[in-house]
Protein backbone atom coordinates (compact mmCIF):
# COMPACT_ATOMS: atom_id res chain seq x y z
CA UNK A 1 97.32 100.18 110.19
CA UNK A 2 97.50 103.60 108.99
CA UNK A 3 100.58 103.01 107.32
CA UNK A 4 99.09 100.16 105.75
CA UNK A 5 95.67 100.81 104.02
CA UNK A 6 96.98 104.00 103.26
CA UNK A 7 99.79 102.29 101.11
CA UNK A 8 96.96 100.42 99.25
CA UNK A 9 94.90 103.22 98.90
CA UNK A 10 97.28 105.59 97.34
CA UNK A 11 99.03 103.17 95.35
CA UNK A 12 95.80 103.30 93.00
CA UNK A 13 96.27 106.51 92.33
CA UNK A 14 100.32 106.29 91.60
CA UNK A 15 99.67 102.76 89.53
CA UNK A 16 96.37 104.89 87.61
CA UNK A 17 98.94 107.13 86.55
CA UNK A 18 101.75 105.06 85.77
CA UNK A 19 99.55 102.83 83.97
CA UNK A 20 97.99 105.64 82.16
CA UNK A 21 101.38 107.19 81.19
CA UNK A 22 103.57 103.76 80.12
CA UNK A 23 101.24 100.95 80.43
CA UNK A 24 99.94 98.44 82.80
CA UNK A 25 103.16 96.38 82.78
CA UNK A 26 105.38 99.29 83.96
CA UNK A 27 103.32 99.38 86.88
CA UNK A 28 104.68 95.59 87.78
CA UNK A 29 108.21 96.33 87.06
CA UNK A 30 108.08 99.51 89.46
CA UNK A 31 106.68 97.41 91.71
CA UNK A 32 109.18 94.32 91.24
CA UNK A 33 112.01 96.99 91.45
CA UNK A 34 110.49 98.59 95.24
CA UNK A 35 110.19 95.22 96.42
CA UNK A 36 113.73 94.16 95.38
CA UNK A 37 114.98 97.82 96.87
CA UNK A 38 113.29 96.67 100.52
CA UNK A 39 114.52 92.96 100.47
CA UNK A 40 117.67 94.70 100.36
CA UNK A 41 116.93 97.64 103.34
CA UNK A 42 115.58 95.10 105.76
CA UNK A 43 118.28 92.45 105.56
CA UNK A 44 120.61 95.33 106.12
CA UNK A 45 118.67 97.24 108.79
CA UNK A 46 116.18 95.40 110.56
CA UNK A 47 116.67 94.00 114.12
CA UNK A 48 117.74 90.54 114.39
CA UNK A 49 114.20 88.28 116.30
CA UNK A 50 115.16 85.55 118.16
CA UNK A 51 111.85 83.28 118.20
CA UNK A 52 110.68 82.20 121.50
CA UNK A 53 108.74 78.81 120.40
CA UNK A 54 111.09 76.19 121.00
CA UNK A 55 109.11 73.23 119.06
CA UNK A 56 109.85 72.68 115.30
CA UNK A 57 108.06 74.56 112.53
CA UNK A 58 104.83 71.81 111.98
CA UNK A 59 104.38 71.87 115.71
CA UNK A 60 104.25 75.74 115.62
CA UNK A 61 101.81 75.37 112.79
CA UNK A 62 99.80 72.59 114.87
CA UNK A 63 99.65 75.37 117.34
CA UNK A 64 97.84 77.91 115.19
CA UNK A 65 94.68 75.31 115.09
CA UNK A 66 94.78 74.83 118.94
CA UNK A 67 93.88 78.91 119.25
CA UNK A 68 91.37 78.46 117.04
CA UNK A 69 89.77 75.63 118.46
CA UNK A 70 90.42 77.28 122.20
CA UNK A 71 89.70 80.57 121.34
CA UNK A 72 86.39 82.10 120.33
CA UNK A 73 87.19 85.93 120.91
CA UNK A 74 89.62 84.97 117.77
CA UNK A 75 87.29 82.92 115.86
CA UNK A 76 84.91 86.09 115.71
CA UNK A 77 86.95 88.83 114.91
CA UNK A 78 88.87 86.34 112.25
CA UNK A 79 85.12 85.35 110.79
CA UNK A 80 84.02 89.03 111.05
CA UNK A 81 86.95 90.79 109.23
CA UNK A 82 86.64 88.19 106.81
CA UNK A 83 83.60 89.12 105.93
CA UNK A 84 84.20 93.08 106.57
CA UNK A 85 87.21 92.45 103.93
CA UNK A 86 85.00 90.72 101.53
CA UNK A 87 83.14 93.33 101.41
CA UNK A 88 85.92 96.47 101.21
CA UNK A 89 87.23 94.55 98.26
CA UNK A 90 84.33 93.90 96.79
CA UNK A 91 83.93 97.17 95.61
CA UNK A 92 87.49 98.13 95.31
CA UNK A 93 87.24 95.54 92.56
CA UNK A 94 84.08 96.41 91.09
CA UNK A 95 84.03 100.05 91.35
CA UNK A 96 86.77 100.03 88.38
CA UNK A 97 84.19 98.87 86.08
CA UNK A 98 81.61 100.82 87.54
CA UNK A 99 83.85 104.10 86.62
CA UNK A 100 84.96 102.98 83.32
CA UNK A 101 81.08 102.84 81.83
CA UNK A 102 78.90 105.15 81.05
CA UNK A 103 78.01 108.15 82.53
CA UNK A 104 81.72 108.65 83.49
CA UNK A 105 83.66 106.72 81.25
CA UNK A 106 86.99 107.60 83.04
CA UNK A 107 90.22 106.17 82.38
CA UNK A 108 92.70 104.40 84.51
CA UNK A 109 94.44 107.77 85.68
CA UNK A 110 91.06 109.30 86.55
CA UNK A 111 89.87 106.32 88.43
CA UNK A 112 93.07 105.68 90.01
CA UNK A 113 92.45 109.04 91.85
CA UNK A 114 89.26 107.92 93.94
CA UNK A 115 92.39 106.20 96.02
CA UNK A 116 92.92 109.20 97.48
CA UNK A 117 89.71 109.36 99.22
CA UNK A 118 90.00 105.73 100.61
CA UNK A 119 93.40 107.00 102.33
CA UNK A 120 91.68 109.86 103.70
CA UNK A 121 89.28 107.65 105.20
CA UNK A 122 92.32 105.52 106.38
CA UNK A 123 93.49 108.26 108.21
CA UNK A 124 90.88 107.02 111.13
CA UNK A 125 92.91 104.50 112.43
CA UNK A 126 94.77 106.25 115.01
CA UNK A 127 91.40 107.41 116.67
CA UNK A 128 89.81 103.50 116.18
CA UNK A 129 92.88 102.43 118.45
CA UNK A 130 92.11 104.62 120.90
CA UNK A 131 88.48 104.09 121.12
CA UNK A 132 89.22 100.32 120.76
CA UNK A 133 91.02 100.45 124.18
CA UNK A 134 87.92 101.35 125.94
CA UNK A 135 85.95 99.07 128.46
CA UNK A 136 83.79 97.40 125.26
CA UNK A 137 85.60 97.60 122.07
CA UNK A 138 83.03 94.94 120.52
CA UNK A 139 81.06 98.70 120.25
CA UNK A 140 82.93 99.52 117.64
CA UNK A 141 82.31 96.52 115.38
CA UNK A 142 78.78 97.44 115.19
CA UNK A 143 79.54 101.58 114.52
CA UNK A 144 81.94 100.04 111.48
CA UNK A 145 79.40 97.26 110.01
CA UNK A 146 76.49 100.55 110.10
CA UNK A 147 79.20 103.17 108.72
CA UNK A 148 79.67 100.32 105.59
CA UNK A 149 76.29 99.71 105.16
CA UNK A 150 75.58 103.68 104.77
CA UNK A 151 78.66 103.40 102.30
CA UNK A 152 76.44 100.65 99.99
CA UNK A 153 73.29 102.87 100.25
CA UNK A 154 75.26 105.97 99.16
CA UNK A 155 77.04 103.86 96.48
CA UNK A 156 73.15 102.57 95.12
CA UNK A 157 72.03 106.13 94.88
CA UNK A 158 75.49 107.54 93.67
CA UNK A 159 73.52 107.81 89.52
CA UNK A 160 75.55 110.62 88.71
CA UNK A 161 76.26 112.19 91.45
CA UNK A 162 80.15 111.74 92.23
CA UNK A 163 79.97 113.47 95.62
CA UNK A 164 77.69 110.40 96.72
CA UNK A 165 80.43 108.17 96.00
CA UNK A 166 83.49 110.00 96.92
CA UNK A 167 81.20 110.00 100.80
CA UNK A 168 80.56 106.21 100.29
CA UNK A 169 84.42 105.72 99.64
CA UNK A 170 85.42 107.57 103.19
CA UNK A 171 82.88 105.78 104.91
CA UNK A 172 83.73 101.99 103.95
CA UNK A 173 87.28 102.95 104.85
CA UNK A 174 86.40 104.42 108.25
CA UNK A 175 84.20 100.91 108.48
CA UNK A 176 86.85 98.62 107.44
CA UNK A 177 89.20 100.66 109.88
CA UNK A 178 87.27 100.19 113.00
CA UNK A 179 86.18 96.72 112.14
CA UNK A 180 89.96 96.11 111.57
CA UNK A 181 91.80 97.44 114.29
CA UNK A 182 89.27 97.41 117.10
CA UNK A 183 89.39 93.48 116.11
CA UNK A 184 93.05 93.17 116.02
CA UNK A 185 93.30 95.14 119.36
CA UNK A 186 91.09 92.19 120.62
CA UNK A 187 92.93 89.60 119.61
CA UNK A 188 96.05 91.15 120.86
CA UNK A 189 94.99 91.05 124.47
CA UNK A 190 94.28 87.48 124.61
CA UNK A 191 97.65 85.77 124.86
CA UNK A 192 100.74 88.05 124.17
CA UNK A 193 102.75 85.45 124.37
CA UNK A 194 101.24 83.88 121.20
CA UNK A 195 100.25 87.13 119.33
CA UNK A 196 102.19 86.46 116.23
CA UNK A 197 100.60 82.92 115.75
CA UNK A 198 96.86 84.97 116.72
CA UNK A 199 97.71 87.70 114.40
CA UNK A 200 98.85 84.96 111.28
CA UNK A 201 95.65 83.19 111.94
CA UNK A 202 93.49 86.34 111.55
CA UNK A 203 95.63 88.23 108.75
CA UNK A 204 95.51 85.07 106.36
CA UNK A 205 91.46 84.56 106.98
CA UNK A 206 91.58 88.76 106.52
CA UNK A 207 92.90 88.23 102.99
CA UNK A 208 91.19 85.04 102.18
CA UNK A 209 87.83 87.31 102.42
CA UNK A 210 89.71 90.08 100.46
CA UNK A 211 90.31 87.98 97.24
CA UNK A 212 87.22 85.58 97.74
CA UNK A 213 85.60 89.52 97.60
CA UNK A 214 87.05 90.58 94.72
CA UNK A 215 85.63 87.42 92.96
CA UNK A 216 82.44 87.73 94.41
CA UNK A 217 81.99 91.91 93.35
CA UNK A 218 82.93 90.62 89.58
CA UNK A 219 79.94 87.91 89.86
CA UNK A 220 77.79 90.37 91.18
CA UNK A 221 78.74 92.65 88.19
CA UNK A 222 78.53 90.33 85.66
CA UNK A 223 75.36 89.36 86.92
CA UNK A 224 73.69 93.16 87.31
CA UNK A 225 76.53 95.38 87.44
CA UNK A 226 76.24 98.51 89.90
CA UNK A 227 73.20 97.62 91.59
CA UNK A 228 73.93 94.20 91.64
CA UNK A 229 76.97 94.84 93.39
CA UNK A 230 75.10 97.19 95.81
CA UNK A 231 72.43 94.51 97.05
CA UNK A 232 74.89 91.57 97.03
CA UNK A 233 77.01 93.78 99.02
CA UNK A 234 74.28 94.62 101.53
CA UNK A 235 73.90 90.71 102.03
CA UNK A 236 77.30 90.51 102.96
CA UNK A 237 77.56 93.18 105.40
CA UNK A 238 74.19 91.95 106.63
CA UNK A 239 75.42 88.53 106.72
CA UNK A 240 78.52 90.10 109.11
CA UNK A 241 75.66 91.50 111.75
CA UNK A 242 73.92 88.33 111.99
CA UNK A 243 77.77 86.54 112.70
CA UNK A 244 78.34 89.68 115.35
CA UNK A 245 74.76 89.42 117.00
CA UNK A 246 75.14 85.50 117.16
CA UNK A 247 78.51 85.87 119.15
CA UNK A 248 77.54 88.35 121.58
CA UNK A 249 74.19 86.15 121.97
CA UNK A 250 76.75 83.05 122.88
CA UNK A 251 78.45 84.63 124.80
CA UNK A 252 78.34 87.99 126.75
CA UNK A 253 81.70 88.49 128.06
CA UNK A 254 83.58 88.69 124.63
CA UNK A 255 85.51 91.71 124.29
């Protein structure tokens, strides 16, 4: 997971750059040309997977919607990183505009380098996955939801104060980290014989929240910019403690 939000992190600083240097469409065929370079690596050098589902592919689908009708430990952590995701890019989206008016008026390279500090914050995930293997890992959900909501409040008072924000940007990453993994560590435990089907389930309603965000943090904008963004965000994450406090009211064994 590391490996991963890092990658998206950074890659706004590289794409900042390259769009600043040649142009926002270089940035897509750099992209285009790394994606045709790994096709290429992994059909030479990954393993070969033999599945172990016997059934055909609509009855593996079908099988996806029994877990979620079965399971609730996956129903939560789906419905909370949804929201958690929503939330992350939310302001990923919105903090470009945010950066690009007045009183910083920065351009794509100098926004672009904010990235960095995400990945720093992405950096956490090692010591989330050990902490999620502890007797309660649900602990952690609540730690990440607080850690984003101090992110929002130091995003509100950020006025021109960059060190506010650069804080705020460590600590939704650190959220979104322990709400991530600690949840994926849950869902890993339930049946490892199914994990991939438990894992496509809770990816897919991962990155529905991340672009239903994304639209969301330009409504917000358009409808108040920054601090619009800031309380509409504080909703959300609000909205994601009443979802947590609801589950562990329903049922007290949920890890």
């Amino acid at each position: 997971m590391s490996g991963l939000l890092i990658g998206i992190l950074a890659s706004r600083a590289i794409s900042g750059s390259i769009g600043f240097l040649w142009g926002w469409r270089s940035v897509y065929l750099m992209a285009a040309g790394i994606c045709s370079l790994l096709l290429f690596l992994m059909a030479k050098r990954f393993p070969k997977s033999v599945p172990t589902f016997k059934g055909s592919y609509s009855q593996l689908m079908s099988s996806m919607w029994y877990y979620i009708k079965t399971q609730p430990v996956l129903r939560e952590a789906s419905l909370i990183n949804f929201t958690a995701f929503a939330t992350l890019s939310a302001f990923w989206t919105t903090m470009v505009l945010f950066l690009a008016n007045p009183p910083f008026n920065f351009q794509t390279l100098q926004i672009g380098l904010f990235g960095i500090a995400g990945a720093a914050g992405a950096l956490a995930a090692p010591l989330v996955g050990k902490l999620s293997s502890g007797l309660n890992p649900r602990k952690n959900l609540i730690i990440g939801l607080v850690l984003q909501l101090f992110s929002i409040a130091a995003f509100y008072f950020t006025g021109s104060h960059l060190y506010l924000f650069v804080a705020g940007i460590i600590l939704i990453d650190i959220g979104q980290q322990a709400i991530h993994v600690t949840n994926q560590t849950r869902i890993y435990a339930i049946l490892p014989e199914a994990r991939n089907r438990l894992n496509t389930v809770f990816m897919s309603v991962s990155f529905v929240g991340a672009a239903i965000g994304s639209a969301i943090g330009l409504w917000l904008w358009d409808k108040g910019q920054w601090p619009a963004f800031c309380l509409g965000s504080f909703v959300i994450i609000a909205l994601n403690m009443i979802i947590y406090f609801l589950y562990s009211k329903k049922n007290t064994t949920l890890r």
